[in-house]
N, C-alpha and C. Protein backbone atom coordinates (compact mmCIF):
# COMPACT_ATOMS: atom_id res chain seq x y z
N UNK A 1 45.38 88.90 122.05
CA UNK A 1 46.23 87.75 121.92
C UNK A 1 47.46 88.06 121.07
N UNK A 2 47.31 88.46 119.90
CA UNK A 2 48.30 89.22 118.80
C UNK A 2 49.45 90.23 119.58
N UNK A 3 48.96 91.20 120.63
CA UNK A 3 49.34 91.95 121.22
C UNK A 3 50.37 91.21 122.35
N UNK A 4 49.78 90.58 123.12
CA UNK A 4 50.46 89.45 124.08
C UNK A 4 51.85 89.11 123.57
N UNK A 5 51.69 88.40 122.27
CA UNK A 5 52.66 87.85 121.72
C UNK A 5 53.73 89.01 121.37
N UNK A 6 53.43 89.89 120.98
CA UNK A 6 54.61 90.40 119.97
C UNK A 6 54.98 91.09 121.27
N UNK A 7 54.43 91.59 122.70
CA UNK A 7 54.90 92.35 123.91
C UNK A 7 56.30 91.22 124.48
N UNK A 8 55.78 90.25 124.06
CA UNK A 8 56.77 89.22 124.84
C UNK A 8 57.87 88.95 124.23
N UNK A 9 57.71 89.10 122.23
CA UNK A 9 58.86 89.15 121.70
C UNK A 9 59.76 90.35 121.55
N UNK A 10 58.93 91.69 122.21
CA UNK A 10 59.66 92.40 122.70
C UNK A 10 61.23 92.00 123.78
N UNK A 11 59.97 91.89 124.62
CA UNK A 11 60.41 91.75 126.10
C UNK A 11 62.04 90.59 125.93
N UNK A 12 61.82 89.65 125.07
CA UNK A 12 62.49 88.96 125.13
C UNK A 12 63.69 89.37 124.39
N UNK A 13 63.98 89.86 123.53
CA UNK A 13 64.84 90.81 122.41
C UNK A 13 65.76 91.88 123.33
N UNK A 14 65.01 92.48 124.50
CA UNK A 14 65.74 93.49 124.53
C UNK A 14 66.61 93.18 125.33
N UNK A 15 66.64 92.05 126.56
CA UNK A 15 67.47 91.86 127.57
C UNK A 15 68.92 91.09 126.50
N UNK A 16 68.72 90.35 125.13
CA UNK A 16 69.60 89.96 124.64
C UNK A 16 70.47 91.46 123.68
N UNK A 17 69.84 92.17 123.54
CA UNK A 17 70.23 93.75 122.74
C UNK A 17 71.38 94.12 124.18
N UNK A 18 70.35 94.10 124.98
CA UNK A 18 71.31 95.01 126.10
C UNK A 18 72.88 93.83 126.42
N UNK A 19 72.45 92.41 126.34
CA UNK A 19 73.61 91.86 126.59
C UNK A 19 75.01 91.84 125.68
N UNK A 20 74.33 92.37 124.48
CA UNK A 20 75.22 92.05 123.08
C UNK A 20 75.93 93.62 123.11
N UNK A 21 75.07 94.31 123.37
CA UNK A 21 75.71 95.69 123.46
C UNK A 21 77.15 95.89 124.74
N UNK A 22 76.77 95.76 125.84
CA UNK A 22 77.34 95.07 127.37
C UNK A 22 78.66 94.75 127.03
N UNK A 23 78.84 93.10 126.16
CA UNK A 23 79.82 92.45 125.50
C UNK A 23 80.50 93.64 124.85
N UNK A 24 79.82 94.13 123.74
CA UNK A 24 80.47 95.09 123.20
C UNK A 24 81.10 96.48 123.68
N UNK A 25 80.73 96.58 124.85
CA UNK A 25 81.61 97.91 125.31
C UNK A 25 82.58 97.17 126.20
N UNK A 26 82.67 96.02 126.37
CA UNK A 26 83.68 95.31 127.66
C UNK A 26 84.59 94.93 126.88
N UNK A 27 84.16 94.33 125.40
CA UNK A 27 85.59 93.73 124.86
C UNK A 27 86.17 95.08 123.51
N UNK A 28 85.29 96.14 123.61
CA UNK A 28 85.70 97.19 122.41
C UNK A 28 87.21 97.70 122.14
N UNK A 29 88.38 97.09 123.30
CA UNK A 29 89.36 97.22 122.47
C UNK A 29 90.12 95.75 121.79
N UNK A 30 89.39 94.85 122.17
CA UNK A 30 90.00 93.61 121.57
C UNK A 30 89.57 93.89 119.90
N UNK A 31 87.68 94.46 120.07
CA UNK A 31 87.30 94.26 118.77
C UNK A 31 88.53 95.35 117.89
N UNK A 32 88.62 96.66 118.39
CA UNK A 32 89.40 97.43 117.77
C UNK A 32 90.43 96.52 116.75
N UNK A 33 91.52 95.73 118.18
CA UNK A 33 92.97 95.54 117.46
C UNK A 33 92.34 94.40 116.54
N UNK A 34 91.29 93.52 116.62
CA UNK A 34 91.59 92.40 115.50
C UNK A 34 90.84 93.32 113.91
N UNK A 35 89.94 94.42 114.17
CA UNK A 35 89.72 95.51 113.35
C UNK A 35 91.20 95.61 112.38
N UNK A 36 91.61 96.55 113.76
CA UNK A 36 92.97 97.30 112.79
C UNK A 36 94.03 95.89 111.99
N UNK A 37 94.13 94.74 112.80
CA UNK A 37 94.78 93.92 112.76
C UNK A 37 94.57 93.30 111.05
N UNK A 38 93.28 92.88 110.86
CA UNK A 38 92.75 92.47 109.69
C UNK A 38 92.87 93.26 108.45
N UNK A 39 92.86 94.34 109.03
CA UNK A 39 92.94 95.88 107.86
C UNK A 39 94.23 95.57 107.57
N UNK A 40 95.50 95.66 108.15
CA UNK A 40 96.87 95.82 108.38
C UNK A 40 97.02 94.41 107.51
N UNK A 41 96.46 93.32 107.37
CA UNK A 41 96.84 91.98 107.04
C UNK A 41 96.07 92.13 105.29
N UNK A 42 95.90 92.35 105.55
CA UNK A 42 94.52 93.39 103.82
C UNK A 42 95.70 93.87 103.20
N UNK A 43 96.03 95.27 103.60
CA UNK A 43 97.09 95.73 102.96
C UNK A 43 98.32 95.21 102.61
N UNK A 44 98.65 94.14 103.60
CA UNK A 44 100.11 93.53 103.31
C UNK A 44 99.82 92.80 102.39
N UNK A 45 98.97 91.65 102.17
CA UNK A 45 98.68 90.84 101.04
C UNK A 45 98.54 91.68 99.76
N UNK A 46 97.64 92.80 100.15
CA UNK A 46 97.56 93.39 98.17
C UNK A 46 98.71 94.40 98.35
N UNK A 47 99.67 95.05 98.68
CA UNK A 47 100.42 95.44 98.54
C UNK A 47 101.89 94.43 98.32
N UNK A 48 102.02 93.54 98.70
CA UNK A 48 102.64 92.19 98.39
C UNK A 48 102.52 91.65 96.83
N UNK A 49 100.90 91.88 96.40
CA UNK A 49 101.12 91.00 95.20
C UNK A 49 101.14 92.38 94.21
N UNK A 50 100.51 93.34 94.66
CA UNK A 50 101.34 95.12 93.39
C UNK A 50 102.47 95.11 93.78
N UNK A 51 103.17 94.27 94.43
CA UNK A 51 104.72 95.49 94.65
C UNK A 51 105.19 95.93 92.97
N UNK A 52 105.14 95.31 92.05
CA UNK A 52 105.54 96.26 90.70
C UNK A 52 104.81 97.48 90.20
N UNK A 53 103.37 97.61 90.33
CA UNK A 53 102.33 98.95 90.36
C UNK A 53 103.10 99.70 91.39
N UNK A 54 103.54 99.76 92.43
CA UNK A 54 103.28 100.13 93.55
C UNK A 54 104.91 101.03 93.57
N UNK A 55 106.16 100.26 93.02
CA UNK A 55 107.30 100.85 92.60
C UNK A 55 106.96 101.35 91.75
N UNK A 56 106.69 101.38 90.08
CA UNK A 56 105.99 101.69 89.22
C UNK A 56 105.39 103.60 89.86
N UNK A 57 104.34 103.32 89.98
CA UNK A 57 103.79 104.60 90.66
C UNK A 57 105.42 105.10 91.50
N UNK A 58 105.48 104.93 92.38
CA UNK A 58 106.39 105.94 93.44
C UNK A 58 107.57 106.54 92.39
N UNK A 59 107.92 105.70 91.89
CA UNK A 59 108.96 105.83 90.58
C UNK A 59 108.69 107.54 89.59
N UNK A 60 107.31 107.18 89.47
CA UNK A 60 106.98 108.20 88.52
C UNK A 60 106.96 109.26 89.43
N UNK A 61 106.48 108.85 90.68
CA UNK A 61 105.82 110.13 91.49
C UNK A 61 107.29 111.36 91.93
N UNK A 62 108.46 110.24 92.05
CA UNK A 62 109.62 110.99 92.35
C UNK A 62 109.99 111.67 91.12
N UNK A 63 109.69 111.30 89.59
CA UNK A 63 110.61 112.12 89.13
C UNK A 63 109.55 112.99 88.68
N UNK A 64 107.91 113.58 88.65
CA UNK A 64 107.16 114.38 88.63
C UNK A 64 107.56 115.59 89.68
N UNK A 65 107.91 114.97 90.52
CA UNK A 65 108.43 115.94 92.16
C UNK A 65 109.62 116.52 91.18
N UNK A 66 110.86 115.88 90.86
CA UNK A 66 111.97 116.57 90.81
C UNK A 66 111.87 117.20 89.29
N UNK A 67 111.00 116.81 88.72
CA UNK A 67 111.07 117.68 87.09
C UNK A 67 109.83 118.79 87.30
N UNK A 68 108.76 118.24 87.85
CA UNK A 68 107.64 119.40 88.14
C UNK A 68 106.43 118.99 86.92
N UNK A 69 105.34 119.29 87.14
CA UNK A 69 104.66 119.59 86.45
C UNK A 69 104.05 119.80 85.26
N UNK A 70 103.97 119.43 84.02
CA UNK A 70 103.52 119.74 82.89
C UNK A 70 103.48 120.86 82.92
N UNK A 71 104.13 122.14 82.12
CA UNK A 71 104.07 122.87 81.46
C UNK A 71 103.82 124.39 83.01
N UNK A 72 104.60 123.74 84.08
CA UNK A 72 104.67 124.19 85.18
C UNK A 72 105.98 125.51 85.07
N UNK A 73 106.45 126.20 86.26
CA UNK A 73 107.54 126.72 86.27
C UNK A 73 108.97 125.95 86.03
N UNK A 74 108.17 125.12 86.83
CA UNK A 74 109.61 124.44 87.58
C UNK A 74 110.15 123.66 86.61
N UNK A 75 108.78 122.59 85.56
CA UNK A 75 109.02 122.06 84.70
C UNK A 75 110.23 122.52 83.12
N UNK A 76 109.54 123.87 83.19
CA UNK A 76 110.36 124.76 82.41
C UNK A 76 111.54 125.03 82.30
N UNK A 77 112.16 125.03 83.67
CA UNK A 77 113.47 125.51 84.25
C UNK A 77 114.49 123.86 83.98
N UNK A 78 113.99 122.98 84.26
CA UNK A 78 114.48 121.55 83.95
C UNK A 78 114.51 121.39 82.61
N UNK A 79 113.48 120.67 81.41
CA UNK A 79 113.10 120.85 80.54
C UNK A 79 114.47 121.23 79.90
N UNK A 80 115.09 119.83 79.33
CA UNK A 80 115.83 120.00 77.70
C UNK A 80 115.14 121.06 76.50
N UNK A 81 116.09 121.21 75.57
CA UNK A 81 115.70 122.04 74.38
C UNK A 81 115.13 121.08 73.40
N UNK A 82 115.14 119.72 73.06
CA UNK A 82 114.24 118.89 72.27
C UNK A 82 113.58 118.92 73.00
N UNK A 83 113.09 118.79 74.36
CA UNK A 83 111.92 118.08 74.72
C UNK A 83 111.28 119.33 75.12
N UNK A 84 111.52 120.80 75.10
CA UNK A 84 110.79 121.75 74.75
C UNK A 84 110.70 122.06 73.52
N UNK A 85 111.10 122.14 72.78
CA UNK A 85 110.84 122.30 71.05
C UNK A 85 109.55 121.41 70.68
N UNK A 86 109.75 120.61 70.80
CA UNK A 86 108.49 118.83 70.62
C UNK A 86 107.36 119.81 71.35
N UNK A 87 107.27 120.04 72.87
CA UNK A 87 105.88 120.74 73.18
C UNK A 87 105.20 121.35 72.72
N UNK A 88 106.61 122.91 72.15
CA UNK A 88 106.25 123.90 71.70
C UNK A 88 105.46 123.63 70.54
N UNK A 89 105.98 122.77 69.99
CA UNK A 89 105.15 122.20 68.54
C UNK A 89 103.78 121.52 68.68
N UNK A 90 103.44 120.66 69.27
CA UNK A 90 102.37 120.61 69.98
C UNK A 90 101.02 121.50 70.58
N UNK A 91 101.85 122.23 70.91
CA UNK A 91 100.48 123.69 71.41
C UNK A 91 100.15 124.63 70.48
N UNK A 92 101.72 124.91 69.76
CA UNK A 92 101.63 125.25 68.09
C UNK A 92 100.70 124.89 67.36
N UNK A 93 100.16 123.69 67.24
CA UNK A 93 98.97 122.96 66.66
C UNK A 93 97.73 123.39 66.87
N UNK A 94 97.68 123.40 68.44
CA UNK A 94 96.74 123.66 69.62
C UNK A 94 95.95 125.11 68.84
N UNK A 95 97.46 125.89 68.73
CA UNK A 95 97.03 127.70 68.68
C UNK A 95 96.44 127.33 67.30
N UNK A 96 96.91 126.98 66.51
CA UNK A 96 96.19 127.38 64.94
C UNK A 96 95.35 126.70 64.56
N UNK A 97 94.49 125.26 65.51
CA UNK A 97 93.52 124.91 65.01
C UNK A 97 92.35 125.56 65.33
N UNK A 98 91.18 126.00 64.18
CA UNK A 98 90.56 126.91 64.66
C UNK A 98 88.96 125.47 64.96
N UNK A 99 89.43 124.66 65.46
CA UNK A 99 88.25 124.00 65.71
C UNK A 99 88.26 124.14 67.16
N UNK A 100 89.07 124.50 67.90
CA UNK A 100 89.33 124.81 69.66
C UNK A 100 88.47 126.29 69.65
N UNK A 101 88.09 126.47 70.95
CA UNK A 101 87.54 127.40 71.49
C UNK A 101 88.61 128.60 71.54
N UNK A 102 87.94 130.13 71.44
CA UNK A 102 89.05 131.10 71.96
C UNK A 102 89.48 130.73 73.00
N UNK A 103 89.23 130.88 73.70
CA UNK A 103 89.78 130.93 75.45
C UNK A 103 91.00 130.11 75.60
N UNK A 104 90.72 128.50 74.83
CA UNK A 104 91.62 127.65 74.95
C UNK A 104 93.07 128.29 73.74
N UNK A 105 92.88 128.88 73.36
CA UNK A 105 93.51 129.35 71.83
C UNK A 105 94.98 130.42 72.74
N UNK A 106 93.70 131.21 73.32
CA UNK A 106 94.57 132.16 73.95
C UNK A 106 95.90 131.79 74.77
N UNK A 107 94.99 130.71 75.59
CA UNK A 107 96.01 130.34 77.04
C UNK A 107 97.14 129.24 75.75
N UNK A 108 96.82 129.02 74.75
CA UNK A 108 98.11 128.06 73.83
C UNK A 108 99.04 129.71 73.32
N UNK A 109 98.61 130.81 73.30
CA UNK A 109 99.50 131.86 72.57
C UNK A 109 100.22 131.94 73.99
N UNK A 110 99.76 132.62 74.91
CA UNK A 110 100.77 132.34 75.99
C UNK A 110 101.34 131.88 76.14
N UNK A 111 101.43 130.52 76.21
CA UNK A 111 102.02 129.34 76.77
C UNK A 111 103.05 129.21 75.61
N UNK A 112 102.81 129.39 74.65
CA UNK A 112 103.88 129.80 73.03
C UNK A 112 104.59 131.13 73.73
N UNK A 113 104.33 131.72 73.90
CA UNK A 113 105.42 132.82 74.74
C UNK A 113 106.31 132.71 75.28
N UNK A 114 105.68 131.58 76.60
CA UNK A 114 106.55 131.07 77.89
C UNK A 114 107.17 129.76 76.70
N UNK A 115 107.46 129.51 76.35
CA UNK A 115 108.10 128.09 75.65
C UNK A 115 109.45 129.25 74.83
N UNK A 116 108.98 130.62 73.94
CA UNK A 116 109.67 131.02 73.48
C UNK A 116 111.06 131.43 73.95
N UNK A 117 110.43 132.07 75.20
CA UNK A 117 111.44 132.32 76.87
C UNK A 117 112.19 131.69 76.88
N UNK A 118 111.73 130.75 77.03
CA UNK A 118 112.50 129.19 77.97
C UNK A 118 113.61 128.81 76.69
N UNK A 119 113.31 129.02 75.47
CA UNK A 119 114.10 128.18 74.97
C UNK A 119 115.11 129.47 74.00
N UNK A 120 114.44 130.60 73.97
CA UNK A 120 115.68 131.63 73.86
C UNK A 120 116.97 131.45 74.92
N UNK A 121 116.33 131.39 75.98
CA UNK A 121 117.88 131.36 77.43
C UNK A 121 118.62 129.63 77.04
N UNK A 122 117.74 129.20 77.19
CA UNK A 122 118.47 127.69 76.59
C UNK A 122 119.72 128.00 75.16
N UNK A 123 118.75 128.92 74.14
CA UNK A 123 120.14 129.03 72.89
C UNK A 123 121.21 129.85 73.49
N UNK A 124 120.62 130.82 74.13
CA UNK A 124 121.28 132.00 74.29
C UNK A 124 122.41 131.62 75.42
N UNK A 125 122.50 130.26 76.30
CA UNK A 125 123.57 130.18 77.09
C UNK A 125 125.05 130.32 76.26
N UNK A 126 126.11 130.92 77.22
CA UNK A 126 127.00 130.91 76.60
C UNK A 126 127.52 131.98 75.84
N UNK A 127 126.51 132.55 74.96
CA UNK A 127 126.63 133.71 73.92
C UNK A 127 126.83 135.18 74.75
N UNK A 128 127.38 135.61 74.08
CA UNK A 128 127.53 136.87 74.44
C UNK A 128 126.24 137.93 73.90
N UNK A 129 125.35 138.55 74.97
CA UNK A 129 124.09 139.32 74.89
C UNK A 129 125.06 140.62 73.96
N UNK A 130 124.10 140.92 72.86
CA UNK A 130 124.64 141.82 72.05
C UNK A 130 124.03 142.22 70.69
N UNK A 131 123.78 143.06 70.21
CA UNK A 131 123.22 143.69 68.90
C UNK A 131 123.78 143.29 68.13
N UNK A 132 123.17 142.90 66.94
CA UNK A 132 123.66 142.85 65.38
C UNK A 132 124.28 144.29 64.69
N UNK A 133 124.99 144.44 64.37
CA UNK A 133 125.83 145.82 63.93
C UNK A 133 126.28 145.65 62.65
N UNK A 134 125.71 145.98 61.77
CA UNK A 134 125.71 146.03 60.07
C UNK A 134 125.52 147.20 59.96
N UNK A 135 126.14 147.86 58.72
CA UNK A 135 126.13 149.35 57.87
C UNK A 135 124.96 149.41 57.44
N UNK A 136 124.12 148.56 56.82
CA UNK A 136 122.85 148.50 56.71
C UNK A 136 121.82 149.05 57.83
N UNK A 137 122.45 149.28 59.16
CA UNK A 137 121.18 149.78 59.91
C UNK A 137 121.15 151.24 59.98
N UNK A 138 122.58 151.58 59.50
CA UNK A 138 123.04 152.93 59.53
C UNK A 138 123.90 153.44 59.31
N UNK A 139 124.39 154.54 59.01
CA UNK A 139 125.60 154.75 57.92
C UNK A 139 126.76 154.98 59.12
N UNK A 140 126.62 155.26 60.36
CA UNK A 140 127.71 155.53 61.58
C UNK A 140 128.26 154.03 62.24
N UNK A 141 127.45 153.27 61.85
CA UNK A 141 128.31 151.93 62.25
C UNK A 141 129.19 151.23 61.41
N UNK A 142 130.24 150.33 61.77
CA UNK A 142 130.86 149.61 61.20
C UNK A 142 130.29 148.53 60.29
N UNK A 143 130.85 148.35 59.20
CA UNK A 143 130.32 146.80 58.47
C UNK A 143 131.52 145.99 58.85
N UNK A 144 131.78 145.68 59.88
CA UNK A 144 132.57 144.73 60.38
C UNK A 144 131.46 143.21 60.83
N UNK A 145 130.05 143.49 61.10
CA UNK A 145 129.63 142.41 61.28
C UNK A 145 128.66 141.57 60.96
């Protein structure tokens, strides 16, 4: 009797499965566009009420693109002489606190290298590349300087 019953609530289930499925492959591109449609109507509303996040972000994102990177190449090559001096001082910290790990210590002496680089050519624009020439280094040169 138990058996009877639940064969029939089979029986009865599947011809509505197969009809619902049926529907669903006959109307599967309507379902698509009101899919994409609803998605598309999603985004316009919350992108509507961030539009200030949303400038905000792109804002930053353009001038990350055109300055580069933290402590990148490219960043380097852009990169004022205060606002490399301020870093340099910063990692300066980095190198001589001995509560940091070596490893991290090391990659701050480097990076004190590349800052030194960067901001020698920064003084050095302009100047004429050239030795110090004092009598003091030797008795055949001039003390003219």
């Amino acid at each position: 009797m138990i058996e009877e019953k639940t064969t029939e609530q089979i029986n009865d289930d599947v011809p509505e499965k197969r009809r619902l499925i049926a529907w669903i492959k006959e109307n599967r591109m309507q379902l698509l566009l009101l899919g994409v449609s609803a998605g598309t109507l999603i985004m316009t509303v919350l992108g509507i009420k961030n539009k200030d996040a949303i400038i905000a972000l792109w804002n930053s994102l353009k001038r990350d693109m055109k300055k580069g990177i933290l402590y990148s190449e490219k960043w380097f090559e852009n990169a004022g002489l205060d606002e490399l001096e301020k870093a340099r001082e910063i990692v300066r910290l980095d190198y001589v606190n001995p509560d940091f790990d070596t490893d991290y210590r090391n990659q701050c002496r480097n990076l004190l290298s590349r800052f030194d680089n960067a901001i020698g050519k920064l003084k050095g624009e302009g100047k004429e590349v050239g030795y110090p020439i004092r009598s003091s280094h030797g008795w055949y040169l001039s003390s003219d300087g």
